[in-house]
C-alpha atoms as a PDB file:
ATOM      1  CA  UNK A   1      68.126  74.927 138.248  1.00  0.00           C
ATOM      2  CA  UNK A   2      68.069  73.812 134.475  1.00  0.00           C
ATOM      3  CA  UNK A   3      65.743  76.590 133.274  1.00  0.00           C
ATOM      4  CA  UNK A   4      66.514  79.154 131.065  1.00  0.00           C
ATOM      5  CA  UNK A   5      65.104  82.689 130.738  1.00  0.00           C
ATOM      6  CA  UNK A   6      64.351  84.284 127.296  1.00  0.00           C
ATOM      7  CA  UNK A   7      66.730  87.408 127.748  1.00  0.00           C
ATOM      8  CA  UNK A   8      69.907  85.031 128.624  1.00  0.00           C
ATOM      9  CA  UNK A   9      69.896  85.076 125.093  1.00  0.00           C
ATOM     10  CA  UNK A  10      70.770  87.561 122.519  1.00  0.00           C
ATOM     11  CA  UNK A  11      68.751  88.700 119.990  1.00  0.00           C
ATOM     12  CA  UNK A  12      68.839  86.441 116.323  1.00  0.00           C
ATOM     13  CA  UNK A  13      70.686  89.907 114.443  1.00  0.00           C
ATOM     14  CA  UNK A  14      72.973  90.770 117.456  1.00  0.00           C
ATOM     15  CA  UNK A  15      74.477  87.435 117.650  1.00  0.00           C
ATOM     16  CA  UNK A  16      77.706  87.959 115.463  1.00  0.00           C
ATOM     17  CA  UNK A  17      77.379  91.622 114.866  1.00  0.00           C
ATOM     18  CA  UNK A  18      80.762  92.372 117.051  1.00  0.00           C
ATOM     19  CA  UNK A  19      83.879  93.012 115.172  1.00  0.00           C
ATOM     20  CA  UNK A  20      86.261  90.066 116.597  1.00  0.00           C
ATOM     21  CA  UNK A  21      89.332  92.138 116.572  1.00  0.00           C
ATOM     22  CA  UNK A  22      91.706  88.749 117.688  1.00  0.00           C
ATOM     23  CA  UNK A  23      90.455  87.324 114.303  1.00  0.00           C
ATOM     24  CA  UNK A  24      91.379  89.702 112.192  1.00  0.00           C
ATOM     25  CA  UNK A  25      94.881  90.726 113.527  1.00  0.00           C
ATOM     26  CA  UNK A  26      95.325  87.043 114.628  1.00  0.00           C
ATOM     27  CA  UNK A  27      95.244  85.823 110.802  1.00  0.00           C
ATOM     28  CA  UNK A  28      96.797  89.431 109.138  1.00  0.00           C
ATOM     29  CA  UNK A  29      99.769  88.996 111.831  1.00  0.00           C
ATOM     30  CA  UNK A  30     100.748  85.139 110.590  1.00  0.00           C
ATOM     31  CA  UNK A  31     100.263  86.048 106.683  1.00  0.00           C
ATOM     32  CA  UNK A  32     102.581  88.919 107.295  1.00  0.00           C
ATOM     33  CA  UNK A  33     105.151  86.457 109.332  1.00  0.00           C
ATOM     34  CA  UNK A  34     105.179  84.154 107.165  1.00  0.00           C
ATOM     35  CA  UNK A  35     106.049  86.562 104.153  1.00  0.00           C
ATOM     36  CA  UNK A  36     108.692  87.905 106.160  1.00  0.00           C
ATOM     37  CA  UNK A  37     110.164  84.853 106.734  1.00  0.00           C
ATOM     38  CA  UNK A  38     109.557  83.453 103.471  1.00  0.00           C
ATOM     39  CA  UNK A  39     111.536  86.573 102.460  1.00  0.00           C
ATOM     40  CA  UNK A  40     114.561  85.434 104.253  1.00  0.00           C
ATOM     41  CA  UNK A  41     114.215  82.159 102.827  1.00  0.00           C
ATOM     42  CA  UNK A  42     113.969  83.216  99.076  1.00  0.00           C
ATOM     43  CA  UNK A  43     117.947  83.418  97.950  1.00  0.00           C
ATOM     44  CA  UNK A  44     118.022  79.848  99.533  1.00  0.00           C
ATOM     45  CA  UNK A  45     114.562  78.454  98.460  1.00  0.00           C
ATOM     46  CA  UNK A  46     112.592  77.093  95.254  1.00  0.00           C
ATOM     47  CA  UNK A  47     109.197  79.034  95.436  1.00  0.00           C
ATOM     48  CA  UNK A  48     107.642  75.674  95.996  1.00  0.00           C
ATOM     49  CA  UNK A  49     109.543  75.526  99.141  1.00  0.00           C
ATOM     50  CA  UNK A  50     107.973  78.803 100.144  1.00  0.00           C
ATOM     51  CA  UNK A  51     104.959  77.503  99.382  1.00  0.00           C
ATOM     52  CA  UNK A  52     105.374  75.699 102.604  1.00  0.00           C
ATOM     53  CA  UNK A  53     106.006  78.876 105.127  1.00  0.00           C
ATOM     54  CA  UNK A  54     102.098  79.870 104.316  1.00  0.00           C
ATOM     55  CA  UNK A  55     100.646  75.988 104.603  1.00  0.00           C
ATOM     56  CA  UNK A  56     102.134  76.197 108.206  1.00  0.00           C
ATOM     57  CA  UNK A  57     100.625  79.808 108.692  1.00  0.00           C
ATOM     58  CA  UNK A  58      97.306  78.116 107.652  1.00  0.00           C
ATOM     59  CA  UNK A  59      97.247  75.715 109.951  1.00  0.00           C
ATOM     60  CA  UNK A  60      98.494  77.980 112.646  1.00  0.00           C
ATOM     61  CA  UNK A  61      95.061  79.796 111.362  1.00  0.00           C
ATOM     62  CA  UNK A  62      92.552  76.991 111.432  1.00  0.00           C
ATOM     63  CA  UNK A  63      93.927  75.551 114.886  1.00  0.00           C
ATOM     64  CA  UNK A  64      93.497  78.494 116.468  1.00  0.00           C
ATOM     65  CA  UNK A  65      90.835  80.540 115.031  1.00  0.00           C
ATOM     66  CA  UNK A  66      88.718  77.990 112.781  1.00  0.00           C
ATOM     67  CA  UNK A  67      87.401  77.669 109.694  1.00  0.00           C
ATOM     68  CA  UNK A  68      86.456  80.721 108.255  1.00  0.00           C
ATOM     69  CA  UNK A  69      89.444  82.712 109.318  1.00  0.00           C
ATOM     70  CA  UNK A  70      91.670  79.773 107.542  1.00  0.00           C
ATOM     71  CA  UNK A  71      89.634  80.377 104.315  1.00  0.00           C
ATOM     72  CA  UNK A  72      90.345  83.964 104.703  1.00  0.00           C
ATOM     73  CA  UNK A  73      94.431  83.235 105.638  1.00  0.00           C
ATOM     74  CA  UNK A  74      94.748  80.896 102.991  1.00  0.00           C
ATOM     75  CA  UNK A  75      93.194  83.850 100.307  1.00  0.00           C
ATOM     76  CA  UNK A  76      95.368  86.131 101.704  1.00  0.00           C
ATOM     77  CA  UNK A  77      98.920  83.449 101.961  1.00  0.00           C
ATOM     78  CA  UNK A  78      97.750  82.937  97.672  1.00  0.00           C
ATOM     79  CA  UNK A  79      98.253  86.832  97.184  1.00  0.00           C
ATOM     80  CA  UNK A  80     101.243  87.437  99.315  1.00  0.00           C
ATOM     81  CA  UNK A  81     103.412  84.788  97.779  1.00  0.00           C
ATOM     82  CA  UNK A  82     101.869  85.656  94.427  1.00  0.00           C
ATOM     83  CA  UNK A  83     102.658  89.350  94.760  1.00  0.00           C
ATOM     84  CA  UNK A  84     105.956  89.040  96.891  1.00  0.00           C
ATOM     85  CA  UNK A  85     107.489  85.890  95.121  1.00  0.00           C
ATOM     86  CA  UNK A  86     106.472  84.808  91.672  1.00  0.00           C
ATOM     87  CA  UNK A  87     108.468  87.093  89.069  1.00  0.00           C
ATOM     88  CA  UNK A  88     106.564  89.251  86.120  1.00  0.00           C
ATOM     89  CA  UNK A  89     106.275  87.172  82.917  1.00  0.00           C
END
């Protein structure tokens, strides 16, 4: 009743070896959301507003998904709005 046999387990390397496919089109689908939206926002926005659009996509992230994906959203949200919002000096 409360035993366990050895091969209910998987083996120590197979245990995250599988490409979680919701993970990584779960957090590339909200960073690219949120830059579309934050481009409809940006004739009526400060950039520190849009700043915003991504901290919710974060969240969205970590609720869902965890930590590690959030780390990787929030990477991603930092090169978006750099690249998409923050003028050439």
């Amino acid at each position: 009743m409360g035993r366990h046999l050895i091969a209910d387990y998987p083996a120590p390397g197979r245990q995250g070896s599988a490409i979680r496919w919701g993970l990584i089109c779960g957090r590339w689908a909200s960073m690219i959301i949120c830059t579309l939206i934050a481009g409809l926002m940006f004739p009526f926005f400060a950039p520190a507003n849009l700043i915003m659009e991504y901290l919710v996509g974060v969240v969205v992230v970590a609720s869902r998904y965890g930590r590690g994906p959030s780390i990787l959203a929030s990477g991603l949200s930092v090169v978006a709005f750099d690249f998409f919002f923050i003028p050439d000096r």
